[in-house]
C-alpha atoms as a PDB file:
ATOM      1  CA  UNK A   1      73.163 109.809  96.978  1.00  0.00           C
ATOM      2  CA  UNK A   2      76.959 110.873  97.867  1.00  0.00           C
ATOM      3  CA  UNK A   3      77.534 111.787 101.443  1.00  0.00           C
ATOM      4  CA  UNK A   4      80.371 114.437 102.398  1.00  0.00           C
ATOM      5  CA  UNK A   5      81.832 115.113 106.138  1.00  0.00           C
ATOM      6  CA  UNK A   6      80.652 118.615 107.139  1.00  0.00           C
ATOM      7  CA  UNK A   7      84.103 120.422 107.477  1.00  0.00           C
ATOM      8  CA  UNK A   8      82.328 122.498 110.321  1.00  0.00           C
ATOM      9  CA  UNK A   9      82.034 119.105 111.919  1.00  0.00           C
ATOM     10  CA  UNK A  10      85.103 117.658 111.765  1.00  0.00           C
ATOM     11  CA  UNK A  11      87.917 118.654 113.999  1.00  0.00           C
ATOM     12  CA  UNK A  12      91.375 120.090 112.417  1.00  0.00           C
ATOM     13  CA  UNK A  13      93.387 117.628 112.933  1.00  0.00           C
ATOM     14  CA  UNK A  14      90.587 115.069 111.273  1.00  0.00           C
ATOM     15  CA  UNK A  15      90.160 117.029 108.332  1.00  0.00           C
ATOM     16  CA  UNK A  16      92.860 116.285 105.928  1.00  0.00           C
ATOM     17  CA  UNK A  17      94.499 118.914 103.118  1.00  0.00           C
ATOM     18  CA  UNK A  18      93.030 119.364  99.883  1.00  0.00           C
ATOM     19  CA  UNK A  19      95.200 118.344  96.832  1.00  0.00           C
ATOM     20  CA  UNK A  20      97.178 121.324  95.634  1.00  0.00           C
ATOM     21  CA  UNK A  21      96.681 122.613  92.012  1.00  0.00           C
ATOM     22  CA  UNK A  22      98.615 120.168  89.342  1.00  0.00           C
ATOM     23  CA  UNK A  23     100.088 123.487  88.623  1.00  0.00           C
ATOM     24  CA  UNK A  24     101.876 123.493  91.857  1.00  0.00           C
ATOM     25  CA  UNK A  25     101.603 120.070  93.282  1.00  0.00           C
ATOM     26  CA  UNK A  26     105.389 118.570  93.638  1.00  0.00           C
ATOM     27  CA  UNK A  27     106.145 115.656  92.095  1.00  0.00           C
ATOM     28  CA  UNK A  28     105.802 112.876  94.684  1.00  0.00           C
ATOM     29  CA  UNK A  29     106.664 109.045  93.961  1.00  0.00           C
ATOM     30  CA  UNK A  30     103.784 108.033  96.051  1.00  0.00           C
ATOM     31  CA  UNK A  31     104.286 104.154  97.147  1.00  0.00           C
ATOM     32  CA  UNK A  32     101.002 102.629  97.292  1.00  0.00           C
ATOM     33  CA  UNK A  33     100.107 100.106  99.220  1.00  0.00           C
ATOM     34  CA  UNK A  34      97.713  97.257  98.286  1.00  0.00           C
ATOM     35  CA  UNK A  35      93.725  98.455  97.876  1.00  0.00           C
ATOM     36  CA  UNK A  36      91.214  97.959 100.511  1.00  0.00           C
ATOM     37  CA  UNK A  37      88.069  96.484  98.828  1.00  0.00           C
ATOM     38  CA  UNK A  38      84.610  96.434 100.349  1.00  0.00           C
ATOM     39  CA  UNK A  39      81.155  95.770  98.247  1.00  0.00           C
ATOM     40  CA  UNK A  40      81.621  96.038  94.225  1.00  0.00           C
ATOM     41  CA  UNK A  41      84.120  98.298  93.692  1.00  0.00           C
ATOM     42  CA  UNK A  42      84.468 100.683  96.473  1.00  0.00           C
ATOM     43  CA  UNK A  43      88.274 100.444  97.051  1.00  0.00           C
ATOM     44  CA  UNK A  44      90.863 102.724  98.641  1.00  0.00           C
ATOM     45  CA  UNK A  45      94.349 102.601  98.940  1.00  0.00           C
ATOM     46  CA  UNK A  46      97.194 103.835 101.267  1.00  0.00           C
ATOM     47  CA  UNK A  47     100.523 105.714 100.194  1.00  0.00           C
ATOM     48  CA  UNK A  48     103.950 107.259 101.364  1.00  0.00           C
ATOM     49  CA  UNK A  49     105.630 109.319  99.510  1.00  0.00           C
ATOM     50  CA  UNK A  50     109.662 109.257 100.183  1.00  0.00           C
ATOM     51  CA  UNK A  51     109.309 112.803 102.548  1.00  0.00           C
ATOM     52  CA  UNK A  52     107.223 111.179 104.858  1.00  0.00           C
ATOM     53  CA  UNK A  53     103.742 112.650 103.523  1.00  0.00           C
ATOM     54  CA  UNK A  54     100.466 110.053 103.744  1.00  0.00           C
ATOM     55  CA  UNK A  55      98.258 109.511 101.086  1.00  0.00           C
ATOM     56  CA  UNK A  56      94.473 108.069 100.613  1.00  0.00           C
ATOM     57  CA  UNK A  57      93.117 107.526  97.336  1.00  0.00           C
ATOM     58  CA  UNK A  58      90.096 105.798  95.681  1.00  0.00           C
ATOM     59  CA  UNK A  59      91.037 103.238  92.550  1.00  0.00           C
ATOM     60  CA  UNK A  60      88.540 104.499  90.573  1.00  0.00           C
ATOM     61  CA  UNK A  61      90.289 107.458  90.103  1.00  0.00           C
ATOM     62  CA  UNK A  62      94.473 107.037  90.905  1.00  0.00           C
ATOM     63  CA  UNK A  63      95.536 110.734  89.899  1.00  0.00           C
ATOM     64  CA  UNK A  64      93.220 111.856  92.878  1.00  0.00           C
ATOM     65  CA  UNK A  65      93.856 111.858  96.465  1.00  0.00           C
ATOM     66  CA  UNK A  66      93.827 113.281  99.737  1.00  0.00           C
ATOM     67  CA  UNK A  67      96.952 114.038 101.642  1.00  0.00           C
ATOM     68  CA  UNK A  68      98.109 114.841 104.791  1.00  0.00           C
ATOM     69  CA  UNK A  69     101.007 114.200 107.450  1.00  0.00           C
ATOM     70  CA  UNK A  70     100.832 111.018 108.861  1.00  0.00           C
ATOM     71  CA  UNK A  71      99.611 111.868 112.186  1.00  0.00           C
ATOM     72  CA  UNK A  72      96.516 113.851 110.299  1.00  0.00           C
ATOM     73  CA  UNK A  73      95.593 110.970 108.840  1.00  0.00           C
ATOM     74  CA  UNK A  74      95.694 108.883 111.738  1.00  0.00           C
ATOM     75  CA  UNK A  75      93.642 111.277 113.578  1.00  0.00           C
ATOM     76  CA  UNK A  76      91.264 110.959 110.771  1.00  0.00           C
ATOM     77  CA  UNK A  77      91.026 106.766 110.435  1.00  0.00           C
ATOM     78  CA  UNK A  78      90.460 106.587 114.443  1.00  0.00           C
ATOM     79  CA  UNK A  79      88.076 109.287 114.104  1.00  0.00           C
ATOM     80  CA  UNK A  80      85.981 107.311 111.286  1.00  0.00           C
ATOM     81  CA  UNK A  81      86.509 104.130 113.380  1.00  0.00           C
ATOM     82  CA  UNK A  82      85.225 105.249 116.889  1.00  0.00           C
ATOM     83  CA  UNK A  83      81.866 106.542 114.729  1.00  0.00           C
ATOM     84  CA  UNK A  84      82.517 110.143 113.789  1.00  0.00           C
ATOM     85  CA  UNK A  85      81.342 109.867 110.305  1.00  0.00           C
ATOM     86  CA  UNK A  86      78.756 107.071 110.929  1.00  0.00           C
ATOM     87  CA  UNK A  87      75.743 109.340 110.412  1.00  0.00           C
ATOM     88  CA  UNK A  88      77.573 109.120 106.611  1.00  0.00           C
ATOM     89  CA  UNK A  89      76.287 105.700 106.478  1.00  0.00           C
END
């Protein structure tokens, strides 16, 4: 069963953007970085895009992401790595 983080939860600064509409998304080069693998094929990837903007995304599906300043998404890795989302797990 898919878990989600309870937006209620999560503090601002953890909770990253949603993707704007492809109607008004701008056209970002987004350079990925390598994918981060666990078990099968549960892998994620980082990006920067050339104004600065931070990117996660899952391979499984590359034209989806979630995006955020850099500092937002920082907030949000030391979040998941000092437990925040372990009742996910």
């Amino acid at each position: 069963m898919p878990h989600t983080l309870d937006a209620a939860a999560a503090s601002p600064a953890a909770r990253p953007a949603a993707k704007p509409a492809a109607a008004t998304a701008p056209s970002a080069d987004i350079a990925w970085g390598e994918a981060f693998c666990s078990e099968g094929a549960n892998c994620f990837r980082f990006g920067l895009d050339d104004s600065g903007r931070a990117y996660i995304g899952s391979t499984l599906a590359p034209g989806e992401y979630v995006s955020d300043s850099v500092e937002a998404l920082r907030a949000l890795i030391s979040a998941v790595k000092s437990g925040a989302a372990d009742h996910l797990l």
